[in-house]
Protein backbone atom coordinates (compact mmCIF):
# COMPACT_ATOMS: atom_id res chain seq x y z
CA UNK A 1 -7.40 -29.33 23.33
CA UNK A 2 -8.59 -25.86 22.41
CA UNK A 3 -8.01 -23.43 25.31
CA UNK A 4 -9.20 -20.38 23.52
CA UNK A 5 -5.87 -19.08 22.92
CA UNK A 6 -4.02 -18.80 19.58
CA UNK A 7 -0.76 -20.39 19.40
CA UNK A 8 1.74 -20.27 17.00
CA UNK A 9 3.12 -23.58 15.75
CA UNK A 10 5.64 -22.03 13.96
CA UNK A 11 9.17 -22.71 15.07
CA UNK A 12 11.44 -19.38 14.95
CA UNK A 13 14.47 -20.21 12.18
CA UNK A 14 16.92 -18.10 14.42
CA UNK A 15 16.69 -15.99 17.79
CA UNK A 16 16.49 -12.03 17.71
CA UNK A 17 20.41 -11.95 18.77
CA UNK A 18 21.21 -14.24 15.51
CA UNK A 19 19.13 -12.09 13.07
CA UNK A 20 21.11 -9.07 14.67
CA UNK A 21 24.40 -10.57 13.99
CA UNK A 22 23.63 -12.21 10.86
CA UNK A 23 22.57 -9.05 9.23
CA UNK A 24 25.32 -7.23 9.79
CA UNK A 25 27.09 -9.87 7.61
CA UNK A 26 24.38 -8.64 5.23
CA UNK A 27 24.64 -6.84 1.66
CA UNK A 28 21.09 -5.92 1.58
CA UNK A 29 18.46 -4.90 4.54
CA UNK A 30 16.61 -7.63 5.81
CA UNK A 31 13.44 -6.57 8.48
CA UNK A 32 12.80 -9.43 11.08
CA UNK A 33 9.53 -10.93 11.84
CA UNK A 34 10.61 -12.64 15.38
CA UNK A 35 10.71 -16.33 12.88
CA UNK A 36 12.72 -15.11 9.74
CA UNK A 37 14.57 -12.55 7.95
CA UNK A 38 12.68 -10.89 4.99
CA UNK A 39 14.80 -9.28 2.28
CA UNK A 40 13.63 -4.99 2.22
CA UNK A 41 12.79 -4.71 -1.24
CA UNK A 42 12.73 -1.56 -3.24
CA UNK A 43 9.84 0.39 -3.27
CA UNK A 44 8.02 2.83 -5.77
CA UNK A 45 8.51 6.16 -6.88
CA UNK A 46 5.54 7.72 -5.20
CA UNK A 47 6.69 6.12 -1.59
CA UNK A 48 9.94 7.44 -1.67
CA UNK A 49 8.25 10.71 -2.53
CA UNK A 50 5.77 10.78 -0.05
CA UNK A 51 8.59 9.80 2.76
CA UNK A 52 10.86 12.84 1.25
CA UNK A 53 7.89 14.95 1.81
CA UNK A 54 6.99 13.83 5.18
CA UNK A 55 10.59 13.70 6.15
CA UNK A 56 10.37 17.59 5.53
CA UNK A 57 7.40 18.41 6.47
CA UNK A 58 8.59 16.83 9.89
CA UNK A 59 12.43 18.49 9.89
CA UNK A 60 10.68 21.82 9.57
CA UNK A 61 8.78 21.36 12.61
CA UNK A 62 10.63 19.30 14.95
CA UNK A 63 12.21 20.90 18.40
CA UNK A 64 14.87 18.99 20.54
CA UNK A 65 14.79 16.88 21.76
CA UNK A 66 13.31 15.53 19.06
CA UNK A 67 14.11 14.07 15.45
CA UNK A 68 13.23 12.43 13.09
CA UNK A 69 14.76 9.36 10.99
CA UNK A 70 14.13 8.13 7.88
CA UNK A 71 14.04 3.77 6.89
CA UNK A 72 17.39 3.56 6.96
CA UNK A 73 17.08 3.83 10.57
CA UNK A 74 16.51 0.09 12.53
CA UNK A 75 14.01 -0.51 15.13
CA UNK A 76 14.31 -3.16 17.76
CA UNK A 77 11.42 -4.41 19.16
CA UNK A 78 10.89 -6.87 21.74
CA UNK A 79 10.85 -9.67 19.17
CA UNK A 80 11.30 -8.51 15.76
CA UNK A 81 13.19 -5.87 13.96
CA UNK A 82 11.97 -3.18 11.70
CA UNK A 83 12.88 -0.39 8.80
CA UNK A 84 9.55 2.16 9.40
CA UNK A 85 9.52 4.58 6.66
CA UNK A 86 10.17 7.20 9.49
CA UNK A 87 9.81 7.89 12.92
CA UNK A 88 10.17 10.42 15.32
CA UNK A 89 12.56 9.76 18.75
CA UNK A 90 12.13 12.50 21.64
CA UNK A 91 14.94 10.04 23.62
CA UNK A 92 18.26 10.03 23.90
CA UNK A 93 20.07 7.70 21.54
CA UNK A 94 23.53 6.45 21.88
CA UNK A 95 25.72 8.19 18.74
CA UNK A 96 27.35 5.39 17.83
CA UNK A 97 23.83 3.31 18.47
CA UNK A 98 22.81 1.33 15.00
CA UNK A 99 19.01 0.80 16.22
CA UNK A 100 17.21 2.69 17.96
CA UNK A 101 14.16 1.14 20.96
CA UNK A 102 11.51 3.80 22.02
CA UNK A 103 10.85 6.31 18.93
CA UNK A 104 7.36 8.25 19.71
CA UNK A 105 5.97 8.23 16.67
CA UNK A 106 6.22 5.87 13.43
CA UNK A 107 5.40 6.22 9.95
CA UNK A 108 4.64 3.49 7.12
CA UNK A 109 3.93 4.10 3.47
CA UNK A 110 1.55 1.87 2.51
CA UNK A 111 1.67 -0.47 -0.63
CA UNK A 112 -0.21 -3.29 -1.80
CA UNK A 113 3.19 -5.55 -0.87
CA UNK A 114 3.16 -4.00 2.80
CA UNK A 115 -0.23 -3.69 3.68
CA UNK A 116 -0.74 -6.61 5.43
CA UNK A 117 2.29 -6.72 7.65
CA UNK A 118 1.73 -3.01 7.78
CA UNK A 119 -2.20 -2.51 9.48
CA UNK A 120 -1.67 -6.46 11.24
CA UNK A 121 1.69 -7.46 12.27
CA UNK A 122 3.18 -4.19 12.87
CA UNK A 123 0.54 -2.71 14.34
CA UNK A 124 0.36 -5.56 16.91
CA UNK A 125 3.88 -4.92 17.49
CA UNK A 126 4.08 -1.29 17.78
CA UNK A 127 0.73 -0.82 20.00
CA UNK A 128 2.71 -3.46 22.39
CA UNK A 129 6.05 -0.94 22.52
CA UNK A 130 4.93 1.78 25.18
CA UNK A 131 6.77 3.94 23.74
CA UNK A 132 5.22 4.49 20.50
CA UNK A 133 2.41 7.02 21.04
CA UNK A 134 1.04 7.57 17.24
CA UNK A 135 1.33 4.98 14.52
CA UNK A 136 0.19 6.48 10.81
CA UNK A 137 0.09 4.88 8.19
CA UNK A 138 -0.12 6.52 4.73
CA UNK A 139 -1.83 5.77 1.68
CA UNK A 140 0.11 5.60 -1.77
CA UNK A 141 -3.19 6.47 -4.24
CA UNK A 142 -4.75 8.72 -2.48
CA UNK A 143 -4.08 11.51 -0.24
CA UNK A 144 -5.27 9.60 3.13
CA UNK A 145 -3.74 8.37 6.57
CA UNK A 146 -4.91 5.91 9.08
CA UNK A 147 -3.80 6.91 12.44
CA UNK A 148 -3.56 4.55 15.27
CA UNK A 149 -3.06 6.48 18.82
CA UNK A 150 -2.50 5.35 22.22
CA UNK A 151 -5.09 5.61 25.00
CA UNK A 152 -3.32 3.73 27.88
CA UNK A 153 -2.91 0.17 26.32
CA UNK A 154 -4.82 -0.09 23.31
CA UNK A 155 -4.99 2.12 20.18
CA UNK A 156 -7.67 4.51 19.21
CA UNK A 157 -7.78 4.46 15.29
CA UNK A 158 -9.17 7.41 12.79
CA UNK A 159 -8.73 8.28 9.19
CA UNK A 160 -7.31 11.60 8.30
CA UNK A 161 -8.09 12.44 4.30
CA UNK A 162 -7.56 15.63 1.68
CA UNK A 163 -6.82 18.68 3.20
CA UNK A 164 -7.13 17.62 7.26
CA UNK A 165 -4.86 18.14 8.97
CA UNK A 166 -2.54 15.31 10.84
CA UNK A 167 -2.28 16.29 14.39
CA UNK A 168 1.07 15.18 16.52
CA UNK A 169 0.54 16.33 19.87
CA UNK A 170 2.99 14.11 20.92
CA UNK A 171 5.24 15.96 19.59
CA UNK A 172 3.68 19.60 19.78
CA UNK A 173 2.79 20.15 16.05
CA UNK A 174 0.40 19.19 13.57
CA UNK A 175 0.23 19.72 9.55
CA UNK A 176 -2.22 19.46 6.56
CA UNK A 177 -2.00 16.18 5.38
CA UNK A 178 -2.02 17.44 1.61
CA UNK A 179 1.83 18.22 2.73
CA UNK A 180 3.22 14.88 1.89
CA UNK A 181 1.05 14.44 -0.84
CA UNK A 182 1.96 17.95 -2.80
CA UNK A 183 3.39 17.65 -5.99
CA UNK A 184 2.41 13.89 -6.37
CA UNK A 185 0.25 12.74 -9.51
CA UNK A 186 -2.23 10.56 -7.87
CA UNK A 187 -4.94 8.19 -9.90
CA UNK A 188 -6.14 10.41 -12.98
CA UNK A 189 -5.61 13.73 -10.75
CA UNK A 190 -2.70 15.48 -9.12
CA UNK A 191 -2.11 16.14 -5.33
CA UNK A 192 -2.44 19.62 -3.66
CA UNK A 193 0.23 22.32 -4.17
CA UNK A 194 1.18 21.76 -7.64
């Protein structure tokens, strides 16, 4: 009988406190999707540029309480656990913590492996943590973000492109969005500030 919801069928393979110990058993970086474990793979040249240049475009601007992490750093959600490609925390974390629960505002790099789980699944999960206030995600060809904010309970979405400027008020600062993108050859033409 169809009750208007959707239901998943699928059966979880292990719990959230399983994944948690079995990775630390773990060689390699695994992200958990609240079924399965799914290996991190390595990404391009261009993302890890664009997260260096975010990463200090951010460390530059960022006043304590606040700081920001890069994907080394775990998130634990209510179900699943994540590597974003950064976020920002303006909470207190434990020192000797090894994920961290309420960051304010995450970062992905987009890529046409990720982009899926990226704009759908992770979205879903990160408008559902209260504590994320700002959820951009950043384009890999061309010097554009999609930026998902919250109003209350849901998420209020707009595109930030070329030289516009992101705006964080979250966390008191804002920057052109050409920032992350400077020095970056992107399709046929290179990014701002070479």
């Amino acid at each position: 009988m169809d009750d208007g919801k959707s239901v998943s069928m699928r059966q979880p393979a292990m719990t959230l406190e399983e994944f948690l110990d079995w990775e630390e058993r773990q060689e390699l970086r695994y992200e958990f999707d609240g079924f399965e474990p799914r290996a991190m793979m390595g990404g391009t040249i261009i993302h890890a540029r664009i997260a260096s240049n975010l990463a200090g475009a951010l460390r530059g601007r960022l006043r304590p309480p606040c700081f920001a992490v890069g994907s080394d750093a775990r998130l634990r959600l209510a179900r699943t656990v994540r590597y974003p490609d950064a976020m920002v925390i303006c909470s207190p974390v434990p020192r000797d913590a090894t994920w961290v629960t309420a960051p304010t505002i995450v970062f992905e790099v987009l890529s046409s492996s990720t982009a899926r789980v990226d704009r759908i699944e992770k979205n879903r999960e990160y408008q559902a943590a209260l504590s994320i206030q700002r959820y951009v995600l950043l384009e890999q060809s061309s010097i554009a973000a999609e930026v998902y904010a919250r109003d209350g309970e849901r998420w209020v979405r707009s595109t930030v492109t070329g030289d516009e400027t992101l705006h964080l008020p979250e966390i008191g600062t804002e920057f052109a969005l050409s920032e992350i993108y400077a020095g970056i050859e992107l399709e046929g033409s290179q990014a701002e500030g070479d």
